[in-house]
C-alpha atoms as a PDB file:
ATOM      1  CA  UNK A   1     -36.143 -41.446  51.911  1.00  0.00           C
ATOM      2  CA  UNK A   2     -38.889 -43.877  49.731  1.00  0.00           C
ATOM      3  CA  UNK A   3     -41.791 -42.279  48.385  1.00  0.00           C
ATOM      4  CA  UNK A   4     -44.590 -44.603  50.139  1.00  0.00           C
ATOM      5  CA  UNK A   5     -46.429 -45.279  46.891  1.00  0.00           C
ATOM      6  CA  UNK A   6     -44.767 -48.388  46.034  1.00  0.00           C
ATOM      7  CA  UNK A   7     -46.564 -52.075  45.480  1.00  0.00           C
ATOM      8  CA  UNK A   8     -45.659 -55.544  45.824  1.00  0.00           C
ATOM      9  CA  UNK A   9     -44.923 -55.702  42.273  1.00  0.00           C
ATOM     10  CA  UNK A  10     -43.380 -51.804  42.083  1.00  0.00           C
ATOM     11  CA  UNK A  11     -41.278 -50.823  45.329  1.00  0.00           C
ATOM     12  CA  UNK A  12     -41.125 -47.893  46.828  1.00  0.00           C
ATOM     13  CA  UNK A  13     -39.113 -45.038  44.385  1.00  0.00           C
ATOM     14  CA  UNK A  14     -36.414 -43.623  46.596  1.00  0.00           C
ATOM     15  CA  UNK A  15     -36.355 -39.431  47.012  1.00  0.00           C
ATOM     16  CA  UNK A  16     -31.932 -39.355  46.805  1.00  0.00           C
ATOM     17  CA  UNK A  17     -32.448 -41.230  43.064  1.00  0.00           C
ATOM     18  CA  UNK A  18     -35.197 -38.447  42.101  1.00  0.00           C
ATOM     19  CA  UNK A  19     -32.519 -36.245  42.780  1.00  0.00           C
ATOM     20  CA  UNK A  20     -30.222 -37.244  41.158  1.00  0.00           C
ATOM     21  CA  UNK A  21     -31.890 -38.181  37.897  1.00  0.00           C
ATOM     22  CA  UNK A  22     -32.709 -34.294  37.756  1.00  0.00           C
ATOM     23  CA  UNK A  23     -29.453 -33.204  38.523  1.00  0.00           C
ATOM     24  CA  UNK A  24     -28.176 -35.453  35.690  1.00  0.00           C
ATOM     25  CA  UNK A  25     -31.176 -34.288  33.198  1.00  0.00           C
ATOM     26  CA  UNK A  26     -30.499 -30.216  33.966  1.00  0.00           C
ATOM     27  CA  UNK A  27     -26.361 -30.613  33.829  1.00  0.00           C
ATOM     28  CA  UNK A  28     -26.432 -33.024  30.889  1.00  0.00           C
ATOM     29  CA  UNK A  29     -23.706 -35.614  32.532  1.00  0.00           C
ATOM     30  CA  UNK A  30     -23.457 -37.874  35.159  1.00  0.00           C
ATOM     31  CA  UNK A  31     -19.880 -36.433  36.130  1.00  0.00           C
ATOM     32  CA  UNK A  32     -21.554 -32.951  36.917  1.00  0.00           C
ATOM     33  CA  UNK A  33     -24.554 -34.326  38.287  1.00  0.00           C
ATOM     34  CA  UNK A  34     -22.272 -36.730  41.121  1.00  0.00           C
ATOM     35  CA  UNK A  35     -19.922 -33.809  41.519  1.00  0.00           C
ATOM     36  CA  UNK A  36     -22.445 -31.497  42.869  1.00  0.00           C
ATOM     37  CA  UNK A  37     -24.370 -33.969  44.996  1.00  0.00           C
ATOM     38  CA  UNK A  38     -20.801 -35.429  46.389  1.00  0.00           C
ATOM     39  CA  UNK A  39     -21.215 -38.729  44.671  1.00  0.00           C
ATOM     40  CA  UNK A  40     -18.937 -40.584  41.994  1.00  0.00           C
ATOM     41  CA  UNK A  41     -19.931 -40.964  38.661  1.00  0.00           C
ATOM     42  CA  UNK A  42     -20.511 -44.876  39.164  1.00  0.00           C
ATOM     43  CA  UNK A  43     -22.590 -43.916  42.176  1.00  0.00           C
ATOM     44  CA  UNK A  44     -24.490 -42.006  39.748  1.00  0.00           C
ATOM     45  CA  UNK A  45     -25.357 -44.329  37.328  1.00  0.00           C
ATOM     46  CA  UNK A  46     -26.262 -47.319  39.355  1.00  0.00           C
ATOM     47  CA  UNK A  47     -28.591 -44.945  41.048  1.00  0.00           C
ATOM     48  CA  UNK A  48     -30.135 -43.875  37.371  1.00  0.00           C
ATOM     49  CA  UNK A  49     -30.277 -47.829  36.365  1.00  0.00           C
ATOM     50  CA  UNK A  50     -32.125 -48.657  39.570  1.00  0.00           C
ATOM     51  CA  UNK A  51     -34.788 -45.904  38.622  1.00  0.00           C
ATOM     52  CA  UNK A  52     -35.005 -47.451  35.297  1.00  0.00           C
ATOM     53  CA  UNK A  53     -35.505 -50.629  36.365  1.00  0.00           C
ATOM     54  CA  UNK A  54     -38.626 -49.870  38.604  1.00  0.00           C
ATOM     55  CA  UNK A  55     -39.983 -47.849  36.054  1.00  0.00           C
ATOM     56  CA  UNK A  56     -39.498 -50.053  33.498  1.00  0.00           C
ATOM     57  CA  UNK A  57     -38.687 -47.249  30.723  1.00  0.00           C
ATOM     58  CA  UNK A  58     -35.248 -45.890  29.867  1.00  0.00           C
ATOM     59  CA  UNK A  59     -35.076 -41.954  31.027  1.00  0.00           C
ATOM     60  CA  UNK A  60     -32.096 -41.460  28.985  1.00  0.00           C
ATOM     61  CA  UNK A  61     -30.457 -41.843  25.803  1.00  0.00           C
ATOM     62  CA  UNK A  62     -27.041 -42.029  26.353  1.00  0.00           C
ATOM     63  CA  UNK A  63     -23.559 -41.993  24.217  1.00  0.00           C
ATOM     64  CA  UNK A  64     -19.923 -41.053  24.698  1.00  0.00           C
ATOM     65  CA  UNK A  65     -20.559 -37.865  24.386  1.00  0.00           C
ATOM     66  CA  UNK A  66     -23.959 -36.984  25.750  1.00  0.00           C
ATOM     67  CA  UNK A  67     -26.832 -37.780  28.067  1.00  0.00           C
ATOM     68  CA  UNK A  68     -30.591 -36.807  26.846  1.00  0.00           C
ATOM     69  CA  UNK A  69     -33.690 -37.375  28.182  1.00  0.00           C
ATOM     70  CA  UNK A  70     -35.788 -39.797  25.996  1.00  0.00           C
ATOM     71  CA  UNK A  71     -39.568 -38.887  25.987  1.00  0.00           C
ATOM     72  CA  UNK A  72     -40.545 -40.710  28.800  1.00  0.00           C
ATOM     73  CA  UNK A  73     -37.636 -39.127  30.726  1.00  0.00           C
ATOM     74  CA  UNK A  74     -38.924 -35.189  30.115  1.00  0.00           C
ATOM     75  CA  UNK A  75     -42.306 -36.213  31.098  1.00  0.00           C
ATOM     76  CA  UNK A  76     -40.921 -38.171  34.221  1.00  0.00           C
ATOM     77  CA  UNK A  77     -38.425 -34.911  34.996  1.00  0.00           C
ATOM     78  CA  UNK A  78     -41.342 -32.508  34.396  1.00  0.00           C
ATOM     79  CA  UNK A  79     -43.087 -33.927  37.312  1.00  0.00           C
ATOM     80  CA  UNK A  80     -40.097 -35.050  39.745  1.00  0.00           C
ATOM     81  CA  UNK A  81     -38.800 -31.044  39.189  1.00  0.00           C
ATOM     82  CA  UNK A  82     -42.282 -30.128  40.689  1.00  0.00           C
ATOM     83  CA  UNK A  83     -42.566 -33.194  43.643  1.00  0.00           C
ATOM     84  CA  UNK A  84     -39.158 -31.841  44.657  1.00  0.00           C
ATOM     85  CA  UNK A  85     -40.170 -28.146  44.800  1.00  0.00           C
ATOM     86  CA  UNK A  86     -43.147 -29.093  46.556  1.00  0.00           C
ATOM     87  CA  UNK A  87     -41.414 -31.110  49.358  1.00  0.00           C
ATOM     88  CA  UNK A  88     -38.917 -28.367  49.407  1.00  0.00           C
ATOM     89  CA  UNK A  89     -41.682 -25.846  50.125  1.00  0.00           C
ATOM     90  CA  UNK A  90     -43.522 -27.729  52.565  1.00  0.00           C
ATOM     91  CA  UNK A  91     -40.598 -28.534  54.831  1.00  0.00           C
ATOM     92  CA  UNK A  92     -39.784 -24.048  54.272  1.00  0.00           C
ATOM     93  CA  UNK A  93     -43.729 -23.275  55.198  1.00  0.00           C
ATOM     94  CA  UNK A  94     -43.628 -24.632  58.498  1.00  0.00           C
ATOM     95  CA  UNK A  95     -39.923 -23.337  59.772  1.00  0.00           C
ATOM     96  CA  UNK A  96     -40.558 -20.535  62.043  1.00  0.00           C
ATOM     97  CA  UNK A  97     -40.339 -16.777  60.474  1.00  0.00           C
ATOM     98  CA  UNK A  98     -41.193 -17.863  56.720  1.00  0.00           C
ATOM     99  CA  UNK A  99     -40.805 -15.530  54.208  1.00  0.00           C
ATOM    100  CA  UNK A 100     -38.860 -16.172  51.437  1.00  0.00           C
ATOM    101  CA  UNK A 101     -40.023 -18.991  49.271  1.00  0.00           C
ATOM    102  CA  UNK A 102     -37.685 -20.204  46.603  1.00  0.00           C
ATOM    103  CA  UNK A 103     -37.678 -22.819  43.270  1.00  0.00           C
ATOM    104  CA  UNK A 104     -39.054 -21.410  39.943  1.00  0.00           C
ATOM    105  CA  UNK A 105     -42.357 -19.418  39.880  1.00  0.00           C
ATOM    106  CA  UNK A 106     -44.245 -19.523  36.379  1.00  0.00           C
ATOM    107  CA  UNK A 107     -46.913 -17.246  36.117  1.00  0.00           C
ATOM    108  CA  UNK A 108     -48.653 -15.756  32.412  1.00  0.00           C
ATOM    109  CA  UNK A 109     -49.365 -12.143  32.028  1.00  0.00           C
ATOM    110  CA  UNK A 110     -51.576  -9.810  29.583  1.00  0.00           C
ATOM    111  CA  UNK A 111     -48.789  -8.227  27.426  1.00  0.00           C
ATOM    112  CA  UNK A 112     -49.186  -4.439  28.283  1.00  0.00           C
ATOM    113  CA  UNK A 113     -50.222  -4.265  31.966  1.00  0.00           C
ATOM    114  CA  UNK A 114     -47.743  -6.653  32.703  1.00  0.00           C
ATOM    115  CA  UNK A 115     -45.058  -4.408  31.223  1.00  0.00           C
ATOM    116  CA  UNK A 116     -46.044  -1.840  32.534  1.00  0.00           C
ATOM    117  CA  UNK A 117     -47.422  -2.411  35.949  1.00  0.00           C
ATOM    118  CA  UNK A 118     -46.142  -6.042  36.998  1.00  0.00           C
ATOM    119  CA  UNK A 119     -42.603  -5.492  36.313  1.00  0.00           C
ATOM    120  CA  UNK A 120     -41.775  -2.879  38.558  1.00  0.00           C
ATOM    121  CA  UNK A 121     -42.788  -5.296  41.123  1.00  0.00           C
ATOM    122  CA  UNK A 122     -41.147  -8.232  39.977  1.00  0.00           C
ATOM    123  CA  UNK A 123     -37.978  -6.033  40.612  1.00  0.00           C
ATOM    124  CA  UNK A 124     -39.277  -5.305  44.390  1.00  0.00           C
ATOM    125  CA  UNK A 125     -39.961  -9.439  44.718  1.00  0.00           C
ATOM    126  CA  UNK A 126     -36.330 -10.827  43.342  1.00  0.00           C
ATOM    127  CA  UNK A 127     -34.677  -8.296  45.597  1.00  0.00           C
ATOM    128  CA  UNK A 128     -36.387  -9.270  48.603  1.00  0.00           C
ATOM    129  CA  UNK A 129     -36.223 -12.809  47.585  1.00  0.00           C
ATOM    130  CA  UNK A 130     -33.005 -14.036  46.387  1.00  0.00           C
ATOM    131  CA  UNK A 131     -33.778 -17.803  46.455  1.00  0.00           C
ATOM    132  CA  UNK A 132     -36.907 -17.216  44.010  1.00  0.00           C
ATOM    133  CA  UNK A 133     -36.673 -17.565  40.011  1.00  0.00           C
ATOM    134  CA  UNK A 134     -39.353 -16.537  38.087  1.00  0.00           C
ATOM    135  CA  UNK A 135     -40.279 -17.497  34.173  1.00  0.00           C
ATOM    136  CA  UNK A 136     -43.128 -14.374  32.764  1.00  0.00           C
ATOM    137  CA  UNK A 137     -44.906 -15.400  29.839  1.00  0.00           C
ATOM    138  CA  UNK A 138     -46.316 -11.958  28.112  1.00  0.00           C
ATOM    139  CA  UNK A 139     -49.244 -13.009  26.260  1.00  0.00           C
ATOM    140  CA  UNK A 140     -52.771 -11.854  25.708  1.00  0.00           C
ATOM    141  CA  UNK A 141     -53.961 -15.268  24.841  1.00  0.00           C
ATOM    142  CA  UNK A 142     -56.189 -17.549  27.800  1.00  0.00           C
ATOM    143  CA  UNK A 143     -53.385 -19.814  28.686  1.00  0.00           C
ATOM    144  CA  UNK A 144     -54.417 -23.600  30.506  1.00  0.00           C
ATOM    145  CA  UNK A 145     -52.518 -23.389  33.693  1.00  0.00           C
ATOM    146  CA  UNK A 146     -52.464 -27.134  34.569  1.00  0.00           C
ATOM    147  CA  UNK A 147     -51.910 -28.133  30.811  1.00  0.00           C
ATOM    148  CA  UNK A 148     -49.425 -25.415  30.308  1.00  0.00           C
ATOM    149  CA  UNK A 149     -47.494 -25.565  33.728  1.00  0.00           C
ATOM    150  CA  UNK A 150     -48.174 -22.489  35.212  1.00  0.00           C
ATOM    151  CA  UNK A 151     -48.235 -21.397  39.227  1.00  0.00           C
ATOM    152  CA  UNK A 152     -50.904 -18.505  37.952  1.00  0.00           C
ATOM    153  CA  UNK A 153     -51.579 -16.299  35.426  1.00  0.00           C
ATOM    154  CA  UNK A 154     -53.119 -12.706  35.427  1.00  0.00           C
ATOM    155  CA  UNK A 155     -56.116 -11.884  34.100  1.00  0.00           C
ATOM    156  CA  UNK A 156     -57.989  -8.838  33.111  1.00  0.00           C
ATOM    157  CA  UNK A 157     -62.113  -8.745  33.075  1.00  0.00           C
ATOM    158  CA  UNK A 158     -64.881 -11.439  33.939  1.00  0.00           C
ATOM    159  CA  UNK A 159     -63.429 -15.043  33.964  1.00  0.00           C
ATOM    160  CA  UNK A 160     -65.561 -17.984  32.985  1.00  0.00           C
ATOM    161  CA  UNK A 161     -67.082 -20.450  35.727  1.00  0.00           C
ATOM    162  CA  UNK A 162     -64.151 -23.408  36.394  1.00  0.00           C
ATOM    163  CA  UNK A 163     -64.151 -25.490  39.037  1.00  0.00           C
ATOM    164  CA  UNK A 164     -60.378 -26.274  38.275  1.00  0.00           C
ATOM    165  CA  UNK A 165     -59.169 -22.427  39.289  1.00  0.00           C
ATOM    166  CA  UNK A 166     -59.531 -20.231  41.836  1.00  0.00           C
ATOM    167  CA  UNK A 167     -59.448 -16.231  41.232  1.00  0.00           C
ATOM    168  CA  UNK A 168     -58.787 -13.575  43.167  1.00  0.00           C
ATOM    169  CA  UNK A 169     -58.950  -9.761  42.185  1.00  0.00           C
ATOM    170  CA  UNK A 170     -56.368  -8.130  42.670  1.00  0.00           C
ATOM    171  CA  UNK A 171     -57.176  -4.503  41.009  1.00  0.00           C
ATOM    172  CA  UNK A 172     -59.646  -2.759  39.177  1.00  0.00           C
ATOM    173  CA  UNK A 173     -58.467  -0.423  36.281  1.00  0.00           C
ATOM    174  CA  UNK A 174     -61.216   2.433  34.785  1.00  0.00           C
ATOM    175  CA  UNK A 175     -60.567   3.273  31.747  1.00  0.00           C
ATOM    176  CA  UNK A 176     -61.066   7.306  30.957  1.00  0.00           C
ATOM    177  CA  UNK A 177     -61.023   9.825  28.067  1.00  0.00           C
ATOM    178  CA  UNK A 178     -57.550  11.464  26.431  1.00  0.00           C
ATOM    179  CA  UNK A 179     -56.427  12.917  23.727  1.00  0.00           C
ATOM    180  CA  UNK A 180     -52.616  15.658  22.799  1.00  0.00           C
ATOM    181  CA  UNK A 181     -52.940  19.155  23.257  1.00  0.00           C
ATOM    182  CA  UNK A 182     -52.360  19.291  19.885  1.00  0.00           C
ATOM    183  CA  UNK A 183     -55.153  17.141  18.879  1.00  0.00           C
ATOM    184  CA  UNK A 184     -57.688  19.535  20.980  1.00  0.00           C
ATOM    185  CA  UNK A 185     -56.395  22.662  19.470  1.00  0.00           C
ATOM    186  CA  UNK A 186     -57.536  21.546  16.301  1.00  0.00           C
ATOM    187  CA  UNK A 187     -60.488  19.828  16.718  1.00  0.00           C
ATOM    188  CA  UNK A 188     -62.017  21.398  20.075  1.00  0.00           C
ATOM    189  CA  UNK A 189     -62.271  20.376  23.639  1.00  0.00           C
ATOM    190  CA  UNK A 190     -65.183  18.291  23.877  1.00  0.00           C
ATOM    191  CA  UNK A 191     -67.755  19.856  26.855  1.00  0.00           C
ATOM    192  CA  UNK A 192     -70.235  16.991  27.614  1.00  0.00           C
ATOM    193  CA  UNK A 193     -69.817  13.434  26.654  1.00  0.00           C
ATOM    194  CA  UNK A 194     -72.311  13.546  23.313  1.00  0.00           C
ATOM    195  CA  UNK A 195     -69.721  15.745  21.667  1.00  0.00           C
ATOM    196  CA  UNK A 196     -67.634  12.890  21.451  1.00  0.00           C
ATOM    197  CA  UNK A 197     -69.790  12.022  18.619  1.00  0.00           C
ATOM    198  CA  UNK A 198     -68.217  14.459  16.547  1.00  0.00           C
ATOM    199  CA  UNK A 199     -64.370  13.690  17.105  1.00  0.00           C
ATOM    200  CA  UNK A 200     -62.265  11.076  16.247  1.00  0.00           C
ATOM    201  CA  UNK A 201     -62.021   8.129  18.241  1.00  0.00           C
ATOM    202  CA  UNK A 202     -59.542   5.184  18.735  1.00  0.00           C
ATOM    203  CA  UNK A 203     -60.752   2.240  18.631  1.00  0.00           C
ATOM    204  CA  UNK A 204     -59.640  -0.971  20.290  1.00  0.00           C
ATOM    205  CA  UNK A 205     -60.685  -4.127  18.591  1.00  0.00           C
ATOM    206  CA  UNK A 206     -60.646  -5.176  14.943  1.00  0.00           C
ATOM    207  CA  UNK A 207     -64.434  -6.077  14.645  1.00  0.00           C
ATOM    208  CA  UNK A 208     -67.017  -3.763  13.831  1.00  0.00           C
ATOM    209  CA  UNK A 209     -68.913  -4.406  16.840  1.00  0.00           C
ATOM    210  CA  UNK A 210     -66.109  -3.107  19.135  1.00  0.00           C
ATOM    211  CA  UNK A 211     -66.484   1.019  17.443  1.00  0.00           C
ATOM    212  CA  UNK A 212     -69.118   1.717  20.700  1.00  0.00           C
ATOM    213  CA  UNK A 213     -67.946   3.556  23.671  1.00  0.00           C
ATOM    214  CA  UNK A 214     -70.041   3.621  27.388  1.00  0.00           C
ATOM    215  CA  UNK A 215     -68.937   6.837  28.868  1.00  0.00           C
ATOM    216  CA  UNK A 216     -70.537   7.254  32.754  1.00  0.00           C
ATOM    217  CA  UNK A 217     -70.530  10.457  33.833  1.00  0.00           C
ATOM    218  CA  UNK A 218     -70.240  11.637  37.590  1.00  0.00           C
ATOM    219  CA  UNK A 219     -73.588  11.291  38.245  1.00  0.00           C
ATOM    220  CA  UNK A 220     -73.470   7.888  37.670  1.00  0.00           C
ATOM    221  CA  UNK A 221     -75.236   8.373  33.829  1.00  0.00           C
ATOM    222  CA  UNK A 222     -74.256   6.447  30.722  1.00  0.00           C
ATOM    223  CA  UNK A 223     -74.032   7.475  26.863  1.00  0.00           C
ATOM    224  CA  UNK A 224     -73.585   5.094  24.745  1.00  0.00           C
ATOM    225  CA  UNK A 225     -71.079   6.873  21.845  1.00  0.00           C
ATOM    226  CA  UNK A 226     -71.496   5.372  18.718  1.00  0.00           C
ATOM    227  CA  UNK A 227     -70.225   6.237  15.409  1.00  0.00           C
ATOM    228  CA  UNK A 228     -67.851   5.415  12.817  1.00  0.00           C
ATOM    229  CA  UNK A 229     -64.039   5.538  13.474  1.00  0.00           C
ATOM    230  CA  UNK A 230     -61.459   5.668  10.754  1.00  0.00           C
ATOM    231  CA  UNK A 231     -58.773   3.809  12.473  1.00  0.00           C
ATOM    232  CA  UNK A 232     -58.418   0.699  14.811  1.00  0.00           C
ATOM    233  CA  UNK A 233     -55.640  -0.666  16.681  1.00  0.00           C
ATOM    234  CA  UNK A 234     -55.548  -4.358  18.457  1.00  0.00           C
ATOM    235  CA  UNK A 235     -53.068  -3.155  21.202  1.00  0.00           C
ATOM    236  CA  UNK A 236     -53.673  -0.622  23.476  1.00  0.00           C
ATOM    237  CA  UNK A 237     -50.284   0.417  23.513  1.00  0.00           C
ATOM    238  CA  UNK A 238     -51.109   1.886  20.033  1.00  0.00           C
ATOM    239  CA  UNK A 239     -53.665   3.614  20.638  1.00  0.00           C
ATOM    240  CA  UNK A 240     -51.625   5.438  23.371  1.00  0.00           C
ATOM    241  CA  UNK A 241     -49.099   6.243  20.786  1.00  0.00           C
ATOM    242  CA  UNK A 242     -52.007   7.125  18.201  1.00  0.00           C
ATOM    243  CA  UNK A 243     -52.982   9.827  20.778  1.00  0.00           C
ATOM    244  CA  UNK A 244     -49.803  11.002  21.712  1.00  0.00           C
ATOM    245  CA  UNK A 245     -49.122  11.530  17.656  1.00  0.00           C
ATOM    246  CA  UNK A 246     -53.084  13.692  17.710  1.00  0.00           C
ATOM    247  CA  UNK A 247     -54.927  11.300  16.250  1.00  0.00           C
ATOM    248  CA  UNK A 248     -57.879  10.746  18.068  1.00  0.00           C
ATOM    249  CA  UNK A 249     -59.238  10.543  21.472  1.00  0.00           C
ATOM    250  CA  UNK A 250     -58.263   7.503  23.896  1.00  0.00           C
ATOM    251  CA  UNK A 251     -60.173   5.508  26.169  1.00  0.00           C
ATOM    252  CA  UNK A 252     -57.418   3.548  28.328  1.00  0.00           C
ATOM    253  CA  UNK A 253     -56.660   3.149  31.480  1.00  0.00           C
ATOM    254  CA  UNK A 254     -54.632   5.604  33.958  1.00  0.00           C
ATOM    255  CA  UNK A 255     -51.616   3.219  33.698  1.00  0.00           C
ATOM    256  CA  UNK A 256     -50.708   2.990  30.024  1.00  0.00           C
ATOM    257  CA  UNK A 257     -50.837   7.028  29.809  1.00  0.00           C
ATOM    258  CA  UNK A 258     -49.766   8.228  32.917  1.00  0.00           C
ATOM    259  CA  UNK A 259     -46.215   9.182  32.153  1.00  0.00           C
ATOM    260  CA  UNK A 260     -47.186  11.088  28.970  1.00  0.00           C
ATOM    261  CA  UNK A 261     -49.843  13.196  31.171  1.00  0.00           C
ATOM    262  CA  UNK A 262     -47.176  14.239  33.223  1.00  0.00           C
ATOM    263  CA  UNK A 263     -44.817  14.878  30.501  1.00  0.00           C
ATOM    264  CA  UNK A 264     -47.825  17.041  29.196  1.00  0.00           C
ATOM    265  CA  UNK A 265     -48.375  14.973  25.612  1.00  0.00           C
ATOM    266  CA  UNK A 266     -51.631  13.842  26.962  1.00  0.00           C
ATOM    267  CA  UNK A 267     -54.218  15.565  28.691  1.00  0.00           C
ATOM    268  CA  UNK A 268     -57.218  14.343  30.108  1.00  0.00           C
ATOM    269  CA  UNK A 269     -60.190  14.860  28.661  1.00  0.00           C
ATOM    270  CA  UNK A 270     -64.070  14.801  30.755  1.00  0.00           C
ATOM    271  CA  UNK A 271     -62.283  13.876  33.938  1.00  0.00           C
ATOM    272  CA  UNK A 272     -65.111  13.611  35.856  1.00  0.00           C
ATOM    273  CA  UNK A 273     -66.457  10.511  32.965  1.00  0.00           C
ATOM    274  CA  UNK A 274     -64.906   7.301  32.533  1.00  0.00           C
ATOM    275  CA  UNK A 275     -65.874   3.897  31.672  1.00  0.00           C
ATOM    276  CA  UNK A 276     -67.249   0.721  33.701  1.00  0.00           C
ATOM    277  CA  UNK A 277     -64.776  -0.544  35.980  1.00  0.00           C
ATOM    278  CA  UNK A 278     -62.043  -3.411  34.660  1.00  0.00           C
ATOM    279  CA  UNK A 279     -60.754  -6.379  37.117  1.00  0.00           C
ATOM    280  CA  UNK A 280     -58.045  -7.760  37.123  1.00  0.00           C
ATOM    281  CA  UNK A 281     -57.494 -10.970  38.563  1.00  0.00           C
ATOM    282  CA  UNK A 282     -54.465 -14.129  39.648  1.00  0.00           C
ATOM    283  CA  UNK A 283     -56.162 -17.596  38.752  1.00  0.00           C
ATOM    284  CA  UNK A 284     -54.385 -20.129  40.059  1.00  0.00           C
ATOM    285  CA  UNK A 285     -55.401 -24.133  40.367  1.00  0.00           C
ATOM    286  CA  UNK A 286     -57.728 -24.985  42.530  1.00  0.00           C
ATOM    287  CA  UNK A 287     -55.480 -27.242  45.255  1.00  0.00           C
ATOM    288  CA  UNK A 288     -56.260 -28.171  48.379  1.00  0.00           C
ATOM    289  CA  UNK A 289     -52.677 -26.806  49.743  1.00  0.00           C
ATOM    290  CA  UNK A 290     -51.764 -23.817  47.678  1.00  0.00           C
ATOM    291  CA  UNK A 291     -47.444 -23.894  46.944  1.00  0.00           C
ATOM    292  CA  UNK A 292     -46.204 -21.736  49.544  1.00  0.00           C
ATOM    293  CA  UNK A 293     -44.872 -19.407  46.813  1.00  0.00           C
ATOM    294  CA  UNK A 294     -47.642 -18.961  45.237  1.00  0.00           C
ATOM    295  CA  UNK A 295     -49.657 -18.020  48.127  1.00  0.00           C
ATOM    296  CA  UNK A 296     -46.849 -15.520  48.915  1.00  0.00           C
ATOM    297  CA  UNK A 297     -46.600 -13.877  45.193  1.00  0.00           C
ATOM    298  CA  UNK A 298     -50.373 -13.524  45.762  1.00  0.00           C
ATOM    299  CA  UNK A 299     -50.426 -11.590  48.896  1.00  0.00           C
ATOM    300  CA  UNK A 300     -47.396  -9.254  48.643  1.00  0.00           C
ATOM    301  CA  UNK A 301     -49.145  -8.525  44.762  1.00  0.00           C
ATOM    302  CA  UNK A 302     -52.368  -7.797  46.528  1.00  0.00           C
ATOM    303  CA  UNK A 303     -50.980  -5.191  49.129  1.00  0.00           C
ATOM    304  CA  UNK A 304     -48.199  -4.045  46.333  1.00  0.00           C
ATOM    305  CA  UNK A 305     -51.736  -3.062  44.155  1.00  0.00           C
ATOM    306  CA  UNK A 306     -53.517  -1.393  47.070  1.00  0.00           C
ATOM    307  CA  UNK A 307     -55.183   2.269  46.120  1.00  0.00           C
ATOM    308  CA  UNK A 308     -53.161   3.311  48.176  1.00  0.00           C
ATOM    309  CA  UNK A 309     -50.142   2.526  46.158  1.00  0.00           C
ATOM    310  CA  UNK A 310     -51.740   2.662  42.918  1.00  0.00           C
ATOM    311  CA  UNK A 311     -54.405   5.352  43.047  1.00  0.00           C
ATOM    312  CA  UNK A 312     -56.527   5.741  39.820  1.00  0.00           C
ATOM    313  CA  UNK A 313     -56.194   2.300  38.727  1.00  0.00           C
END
């Protein structure tokens, strides 16, 4: 089957050599490569040396002993790996009853929600889809999807204006007030949120301009707590652990301390108070047909997040 973008002057690349070029550039030898597609080795090559030859580049560099992709080759398989998924996805979207996408799903995650929240449903997702791999990249940092090669990537708070991605919220985490048992025996249970003031707070954020809390209380109030702090952290799984040891009061999110308020080394403190509202959001590129998989991963995520299922945020 030809790819219809050939010209005069550049025919028509054929689907069955795309194929097999990536079969030979994931196995590392023609042999392999024509023993799992049912073709001889010969078959094989004449296949790769008819690619070359409308390409006009050399996809790999080749000796008695090994097969490599040159540079032109990786960028070449980079993009054929994707065309193939895609045609593979397309023909699986419109088969009646379609529900479990497969190929390789990419996606980048902040560090400590995705450990903690998005795992527990990547186990649900590879058990109800077997033909599905997925690659997680745990990072913090603002990745570049399309430069990068990623399906998505969560994101938590306000996103910048880009016509290039699409977002979608998924949750919204509110961060509230906590601190050990231990921790308020010795320093006192604070009553209203000005006593803060007078305890110890931990701080996430190296800068000095991060030491300010915004506490809103049930009536819908905010104090601004400000003060100095003698101790910072740049991970909020720290700070969790900082509180857990008594030093200071947290301000995180229901999900990083959940299991050590009901193991009792946490306790809540001002329930009724918390802070403004975090989103988190999937950004994805902005394509006029969205991979079947992705679209998927997106929706089951969305229902899999529901307050319902995850009450508190």
């Amino acid at each position: 089957m030809p790819i219809r973008s050939g010209t005069k002057n550049h025919p028509d690349l054929d689907l069955g050599s795309l194929r097999i070029f990536v079969a030979i550039a994931q196995s590392g030898s023609f042999v392999a490569a024509g023993k799992a597609l049912g073709l001889t080795r010969s078959a094989a090559g004449k296949a790769i040396a008819r690619l070359e030859a409308q390409l006009e580049t050399r996809l790999f560099n080749r000796t008695t002993r090994s097969v490599a992709l040159t540079r032109d080759g990786y960028v070449f398989y980079e993009r054929c790996v994707q065309i193939l998924q895609d045609i593979e996805e397309a023909a699986a979207s419109v088969r009646p009853n379609f529900s479990s996408p497969g190929g390789v799903l990419r996606l980048s995650v902040p560090e400590t929600w995705g450990k903690v929240v998005l795992l527990p449903f990547l186990k649900q997702i590879m058990a109800a889809w077997p033909g599905l791999d997925i690659e997680v990249n745990f990072t913090d940092r603002v990745v570049d999807l399309i430069a990068e090669g990623f399906d998505l990537s969560l994101r938590l708070g306000d996103l910048p204006k880009d016509s290039q991605l699409i977002a979608r919220t998924v949750q919204r985490i509110r961060p509230h007030l906590f601190a050990s048992p231990d921790y308020l025996a010795r320093s006192g249970v604070p009553i209203v949120p000005e006593d803060l003031r007078h305890h110890q707070r931990l701080i996430y954020g190296l800068s000095p301009q991060t030491a300010e809390w915004t506490v809103f209380t049930a009536s819908h109030e905010s104090v601004v707590i400000e003060g100095h702090s003698r101790i910072r952290f740049d991970s909020g799984e720290a700070i969790c652990a900082a509180a857990v040891e008594g030093l200071g009061i947290a301000f995180l999110p229901a999900f990083l301390v959940a299991g050590y308020v009901a193991e009792g080394k946490l306790a809540p403190v001002l329930p009724e108070s918390g802070g403004e509202p975090l989103s988190v959001n999937v950004v994805y590129p902005n394509r006029k047909h969205l991979a079947a998989k992705v679209r998927l991963f997106i929706d089951s995520l969305v229902e899999y997040l529901a307050p319902s299922q995850h009450p508190g945020g």
